[in-house]
N, C-alpha and C. Protein backbone atom coordinates (compact mmCIF):
# COMPACT_ATOMS: atom_id res chain seq x y z
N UNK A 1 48.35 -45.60 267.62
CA UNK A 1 49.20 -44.76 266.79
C UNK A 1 50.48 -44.42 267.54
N UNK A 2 51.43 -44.81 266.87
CA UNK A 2 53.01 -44.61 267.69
C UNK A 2 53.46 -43.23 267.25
N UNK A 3 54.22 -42.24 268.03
CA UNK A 3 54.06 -40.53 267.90
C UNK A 3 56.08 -40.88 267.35
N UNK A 4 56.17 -40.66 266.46
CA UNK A 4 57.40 -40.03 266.54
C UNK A 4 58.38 -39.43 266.90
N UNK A 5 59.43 -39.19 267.47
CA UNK A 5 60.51 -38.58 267.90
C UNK A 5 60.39 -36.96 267.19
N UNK A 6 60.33 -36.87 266.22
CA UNK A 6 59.85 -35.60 265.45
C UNK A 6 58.49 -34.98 266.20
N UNK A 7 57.30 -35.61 266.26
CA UNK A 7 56.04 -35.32 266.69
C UNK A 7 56.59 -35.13 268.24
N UNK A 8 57.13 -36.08 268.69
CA UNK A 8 56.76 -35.40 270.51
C UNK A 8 57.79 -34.17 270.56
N UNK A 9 59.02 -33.87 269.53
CA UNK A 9 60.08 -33.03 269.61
C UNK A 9 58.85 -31.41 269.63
N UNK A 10 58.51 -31.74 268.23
CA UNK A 10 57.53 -30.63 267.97
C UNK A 10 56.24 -30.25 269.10
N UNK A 11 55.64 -31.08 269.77
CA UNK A 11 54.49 -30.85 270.19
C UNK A 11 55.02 -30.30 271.68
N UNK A 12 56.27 -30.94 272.24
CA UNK A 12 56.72 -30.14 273.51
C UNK A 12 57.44 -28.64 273.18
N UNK A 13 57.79 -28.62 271.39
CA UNK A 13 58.60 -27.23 271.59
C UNK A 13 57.30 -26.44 271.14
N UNK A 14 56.03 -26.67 270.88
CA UNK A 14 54.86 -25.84 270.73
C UNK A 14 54.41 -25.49 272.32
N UNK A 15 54.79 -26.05 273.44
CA UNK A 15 54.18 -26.50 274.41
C UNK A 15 55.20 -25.35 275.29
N UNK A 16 56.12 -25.29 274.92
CA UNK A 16 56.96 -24.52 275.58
C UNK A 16 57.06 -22.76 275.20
N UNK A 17 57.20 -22.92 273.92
CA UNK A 17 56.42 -21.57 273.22
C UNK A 17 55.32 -20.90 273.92
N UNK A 18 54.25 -21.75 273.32
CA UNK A 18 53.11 -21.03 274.04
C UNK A 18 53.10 -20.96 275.70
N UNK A 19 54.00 -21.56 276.35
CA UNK A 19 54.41 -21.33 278.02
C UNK A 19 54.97 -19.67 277.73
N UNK A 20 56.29 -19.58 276.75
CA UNK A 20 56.85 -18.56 277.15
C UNK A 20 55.70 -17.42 276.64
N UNK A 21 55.36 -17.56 275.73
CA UNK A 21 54.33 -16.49 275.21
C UNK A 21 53.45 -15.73 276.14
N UNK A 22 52.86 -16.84 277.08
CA UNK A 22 52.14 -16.50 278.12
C UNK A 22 52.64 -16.12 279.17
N UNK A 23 53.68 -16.38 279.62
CA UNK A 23 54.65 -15.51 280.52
C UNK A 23 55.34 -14.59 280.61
N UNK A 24 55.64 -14.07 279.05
CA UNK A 24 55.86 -12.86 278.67
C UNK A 24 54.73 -11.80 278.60
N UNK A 25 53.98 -12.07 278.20
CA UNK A 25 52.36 -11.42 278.32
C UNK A 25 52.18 -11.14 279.99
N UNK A 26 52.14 -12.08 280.51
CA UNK A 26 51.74 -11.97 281.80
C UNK A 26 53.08 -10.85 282.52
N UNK A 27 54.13 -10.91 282.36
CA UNK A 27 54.99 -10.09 283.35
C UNK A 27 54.92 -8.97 282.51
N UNK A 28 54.72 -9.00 280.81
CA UNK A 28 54.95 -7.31 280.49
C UNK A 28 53.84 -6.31 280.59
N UNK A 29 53.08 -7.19 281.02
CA UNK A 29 51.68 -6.67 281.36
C UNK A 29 51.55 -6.03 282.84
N UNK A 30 52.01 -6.65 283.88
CA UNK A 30 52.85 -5.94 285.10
C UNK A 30 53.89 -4.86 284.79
N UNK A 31 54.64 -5.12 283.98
CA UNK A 31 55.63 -3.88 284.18
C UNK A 31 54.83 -3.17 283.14
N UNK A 32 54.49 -3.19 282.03
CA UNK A 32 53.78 -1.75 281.30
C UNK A 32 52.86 -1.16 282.32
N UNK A 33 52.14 -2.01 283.37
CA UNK A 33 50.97 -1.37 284.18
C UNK A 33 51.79 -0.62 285.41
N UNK A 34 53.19 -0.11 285.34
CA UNK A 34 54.15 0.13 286.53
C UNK A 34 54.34 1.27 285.60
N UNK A 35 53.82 1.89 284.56
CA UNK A 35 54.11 3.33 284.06
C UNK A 35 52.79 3.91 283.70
N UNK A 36 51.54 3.18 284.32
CA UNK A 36 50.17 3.73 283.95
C UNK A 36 49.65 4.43 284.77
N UNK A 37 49.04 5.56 284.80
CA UNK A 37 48.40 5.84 286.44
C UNK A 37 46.65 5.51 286.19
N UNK A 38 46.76 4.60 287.04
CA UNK A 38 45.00 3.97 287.52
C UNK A 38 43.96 5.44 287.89
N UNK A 39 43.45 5.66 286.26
CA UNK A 39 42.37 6.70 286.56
C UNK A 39 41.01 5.67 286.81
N UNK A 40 40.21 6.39 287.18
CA UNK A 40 38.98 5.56 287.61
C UNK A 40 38.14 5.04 285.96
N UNK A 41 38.52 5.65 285.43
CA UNK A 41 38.45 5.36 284.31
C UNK A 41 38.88 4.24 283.28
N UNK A 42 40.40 4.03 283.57
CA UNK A 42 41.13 2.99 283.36
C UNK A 42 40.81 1.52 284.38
N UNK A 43 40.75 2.05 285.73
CA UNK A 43 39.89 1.31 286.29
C UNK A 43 38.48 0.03 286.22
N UNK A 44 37.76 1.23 285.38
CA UNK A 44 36.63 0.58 285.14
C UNK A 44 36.58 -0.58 283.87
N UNK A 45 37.84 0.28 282.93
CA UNK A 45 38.11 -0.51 281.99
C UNK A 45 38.74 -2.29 282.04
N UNK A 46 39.69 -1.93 283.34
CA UNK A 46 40.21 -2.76 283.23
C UNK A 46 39.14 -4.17 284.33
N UNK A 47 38.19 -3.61 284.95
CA UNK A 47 37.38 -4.57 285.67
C UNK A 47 36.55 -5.45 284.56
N UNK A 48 35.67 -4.21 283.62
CA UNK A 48 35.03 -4.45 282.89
C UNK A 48 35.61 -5.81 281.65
N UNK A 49 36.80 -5.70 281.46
CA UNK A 49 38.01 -6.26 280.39
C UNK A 49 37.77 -8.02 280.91
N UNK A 50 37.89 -7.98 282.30
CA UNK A 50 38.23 -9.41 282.87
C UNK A 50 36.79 -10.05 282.66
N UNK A 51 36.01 -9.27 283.32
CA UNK A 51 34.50 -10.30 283.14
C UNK A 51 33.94 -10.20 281.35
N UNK A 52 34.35 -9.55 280.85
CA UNK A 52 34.15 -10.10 279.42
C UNK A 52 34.63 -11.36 278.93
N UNK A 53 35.96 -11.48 279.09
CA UNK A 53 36.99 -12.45 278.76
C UNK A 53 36.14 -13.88 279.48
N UNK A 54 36.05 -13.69 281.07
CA UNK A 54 35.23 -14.62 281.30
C UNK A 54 34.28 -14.95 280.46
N UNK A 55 33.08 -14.38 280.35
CA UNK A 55 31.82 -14.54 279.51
C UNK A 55 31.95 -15.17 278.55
N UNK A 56 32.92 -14.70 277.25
CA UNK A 56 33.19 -15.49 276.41
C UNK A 56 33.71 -17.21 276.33
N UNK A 57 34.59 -17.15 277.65
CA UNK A 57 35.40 -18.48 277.52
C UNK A 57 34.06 -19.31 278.10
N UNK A 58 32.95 -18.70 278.59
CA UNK A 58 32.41 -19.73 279.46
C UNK A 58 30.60 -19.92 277.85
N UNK A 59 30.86 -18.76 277.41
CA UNK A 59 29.96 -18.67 276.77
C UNK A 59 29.76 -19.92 275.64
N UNK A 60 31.13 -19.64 274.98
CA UNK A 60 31.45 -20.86 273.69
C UNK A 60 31.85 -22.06 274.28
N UNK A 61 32.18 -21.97 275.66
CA UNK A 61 31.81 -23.49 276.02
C UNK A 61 30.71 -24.11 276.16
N UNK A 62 29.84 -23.36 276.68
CA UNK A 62 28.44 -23.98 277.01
C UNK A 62 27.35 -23.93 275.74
N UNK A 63 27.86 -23.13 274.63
CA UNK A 63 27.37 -23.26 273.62
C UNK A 63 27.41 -24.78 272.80
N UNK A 64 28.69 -25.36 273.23
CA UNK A 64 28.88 -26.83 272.93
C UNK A 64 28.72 -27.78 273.46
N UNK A 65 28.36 -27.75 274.81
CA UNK A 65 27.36 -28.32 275.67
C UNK A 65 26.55 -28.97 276.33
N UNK A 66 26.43 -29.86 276.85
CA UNK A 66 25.35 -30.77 276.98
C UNK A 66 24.36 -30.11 277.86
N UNK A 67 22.41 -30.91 278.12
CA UNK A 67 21.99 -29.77 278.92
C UNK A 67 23.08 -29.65 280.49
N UNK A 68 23.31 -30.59 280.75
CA UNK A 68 23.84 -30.25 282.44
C UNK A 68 24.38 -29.55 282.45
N UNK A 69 25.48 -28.71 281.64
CA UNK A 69 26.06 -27.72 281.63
C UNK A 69 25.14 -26.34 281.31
N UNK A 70 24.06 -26.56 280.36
CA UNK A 70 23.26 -25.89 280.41
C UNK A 70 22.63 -25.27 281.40
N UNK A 71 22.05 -26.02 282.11
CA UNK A 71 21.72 -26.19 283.67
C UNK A 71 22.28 -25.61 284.48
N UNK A 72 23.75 -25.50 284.97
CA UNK A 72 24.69 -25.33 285.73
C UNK A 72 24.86 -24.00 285.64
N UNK A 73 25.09 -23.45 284.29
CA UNK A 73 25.25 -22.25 283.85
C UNK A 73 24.17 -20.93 284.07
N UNK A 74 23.13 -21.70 283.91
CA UNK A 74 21.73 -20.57 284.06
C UNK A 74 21.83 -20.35 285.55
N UNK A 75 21.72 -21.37 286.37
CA UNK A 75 22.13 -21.69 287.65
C UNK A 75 23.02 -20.80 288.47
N UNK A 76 23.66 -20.29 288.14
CA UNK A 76 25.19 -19.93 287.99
C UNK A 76 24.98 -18.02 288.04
N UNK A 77 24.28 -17.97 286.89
CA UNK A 77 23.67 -16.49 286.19
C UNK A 77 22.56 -16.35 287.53
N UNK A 78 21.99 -16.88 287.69
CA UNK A 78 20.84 -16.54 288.44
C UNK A 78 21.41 -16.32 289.93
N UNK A 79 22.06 -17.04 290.26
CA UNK A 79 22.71 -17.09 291.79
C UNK A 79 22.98 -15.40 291.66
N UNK A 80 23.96 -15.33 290.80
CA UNK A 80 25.00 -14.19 290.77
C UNK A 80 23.99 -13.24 290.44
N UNK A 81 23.25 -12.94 289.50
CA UNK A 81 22.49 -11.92 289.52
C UNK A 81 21.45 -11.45 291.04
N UNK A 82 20.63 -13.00 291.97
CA UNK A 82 20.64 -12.46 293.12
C UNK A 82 21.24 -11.91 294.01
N UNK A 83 22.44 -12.28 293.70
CA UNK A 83 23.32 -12.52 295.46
C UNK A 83 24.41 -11.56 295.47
N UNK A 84 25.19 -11.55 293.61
CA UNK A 84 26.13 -10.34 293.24
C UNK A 84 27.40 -11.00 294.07
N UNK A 85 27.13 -12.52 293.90
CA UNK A 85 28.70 -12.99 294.89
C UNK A 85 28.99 -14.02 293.73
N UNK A 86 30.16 -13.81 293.55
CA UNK A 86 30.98 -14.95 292.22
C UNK A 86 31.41 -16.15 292.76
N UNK A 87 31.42 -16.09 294.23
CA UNK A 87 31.74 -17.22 294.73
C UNK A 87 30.94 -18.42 294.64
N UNK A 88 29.89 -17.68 295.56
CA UNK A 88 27.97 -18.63 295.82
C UNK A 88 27.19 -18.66 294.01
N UNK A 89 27.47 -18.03 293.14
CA UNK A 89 27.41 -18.64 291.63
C UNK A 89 27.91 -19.76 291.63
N UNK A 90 29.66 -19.50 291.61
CA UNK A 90 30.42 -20.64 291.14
C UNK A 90 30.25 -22.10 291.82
N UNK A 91 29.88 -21.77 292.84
CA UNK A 91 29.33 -22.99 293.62
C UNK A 91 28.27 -23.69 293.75
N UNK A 92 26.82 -22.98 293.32
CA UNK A 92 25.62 -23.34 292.99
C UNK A 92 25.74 -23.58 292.06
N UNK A 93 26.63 -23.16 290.87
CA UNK A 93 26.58 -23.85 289.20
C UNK A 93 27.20 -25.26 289.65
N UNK A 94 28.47 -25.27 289.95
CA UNK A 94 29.15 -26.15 290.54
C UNK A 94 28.21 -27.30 290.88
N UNK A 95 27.47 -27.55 292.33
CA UNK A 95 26.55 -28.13 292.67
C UNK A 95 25.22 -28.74 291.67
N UNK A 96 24.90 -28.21 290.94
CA UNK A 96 23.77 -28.19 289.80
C UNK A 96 24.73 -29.28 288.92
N UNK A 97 25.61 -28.72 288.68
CA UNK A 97 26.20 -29.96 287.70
C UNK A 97 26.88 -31.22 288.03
N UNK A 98 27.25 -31.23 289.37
CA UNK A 98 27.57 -32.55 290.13
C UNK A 98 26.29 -33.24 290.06
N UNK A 99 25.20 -32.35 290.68
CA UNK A 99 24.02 -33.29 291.00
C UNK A 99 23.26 -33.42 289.43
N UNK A 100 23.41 -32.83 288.29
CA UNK A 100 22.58 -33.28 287.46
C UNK A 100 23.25 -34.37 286.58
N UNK A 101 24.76 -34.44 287.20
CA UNK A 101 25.48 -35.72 286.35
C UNK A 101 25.35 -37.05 287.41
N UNK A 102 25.46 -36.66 288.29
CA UNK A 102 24.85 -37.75 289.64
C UNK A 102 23.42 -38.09 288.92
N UNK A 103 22.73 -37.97 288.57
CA UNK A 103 21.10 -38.20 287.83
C UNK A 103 20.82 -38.49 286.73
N UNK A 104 22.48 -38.51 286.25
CA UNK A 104 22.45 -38.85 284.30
C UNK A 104 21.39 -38.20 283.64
N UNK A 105 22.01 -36.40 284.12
CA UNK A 105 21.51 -36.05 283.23
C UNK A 105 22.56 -35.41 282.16
């Protein structure tokens, strides 16, 4: 399928949009947080905010899934629920899914 001059015009000025969109988000989100004062409260909110966001993005992915990702993921949950380190998760999921695609699974 040959893309058009129109189509690649459009798909880089969608591409650039959603760049600025996200860069505007991202810096006004710094400067609105430069007139907030960090109660422990707001605090908690805002820790709590990030690992949701995670959860989800990782959630509806693995909902679509094959098992190795399945695998990787429980893997992943379990590390972190022993160990309470996001690192040694991300790396034992990590590992689980190298080696269960190394095994075709």
């Amino acid at each position: 399928m040959a893309e058009t001059m129109a189509e690649t015009i459009a798909a880089l000025g969608a591409v650039t949009l959603l760049a600025a969109v996200t860069m505007a988000t991202r810096f006004g989100g710094v400067w609105l947080m430069a007139y907030v004062r960090i109660t422990p409260r707001i605090e908690a909110f805002l820790k709590s905010m990030s690992v949701s966001v995670l959860i989800s993005i990782v959630v509806t992915t693995t909902w679509a899934a094959g098992s190795r990702i399945w695998l990787a993921v429980v893997t992943a949950a379990l590390v972190m629920l022993a160990t309470r380190s996001a690192v040694g998760a991300m790396l034992a999921g990590t590992a689980v899914a190298a080696l269960a695609r190394a095994f075709g699974l």
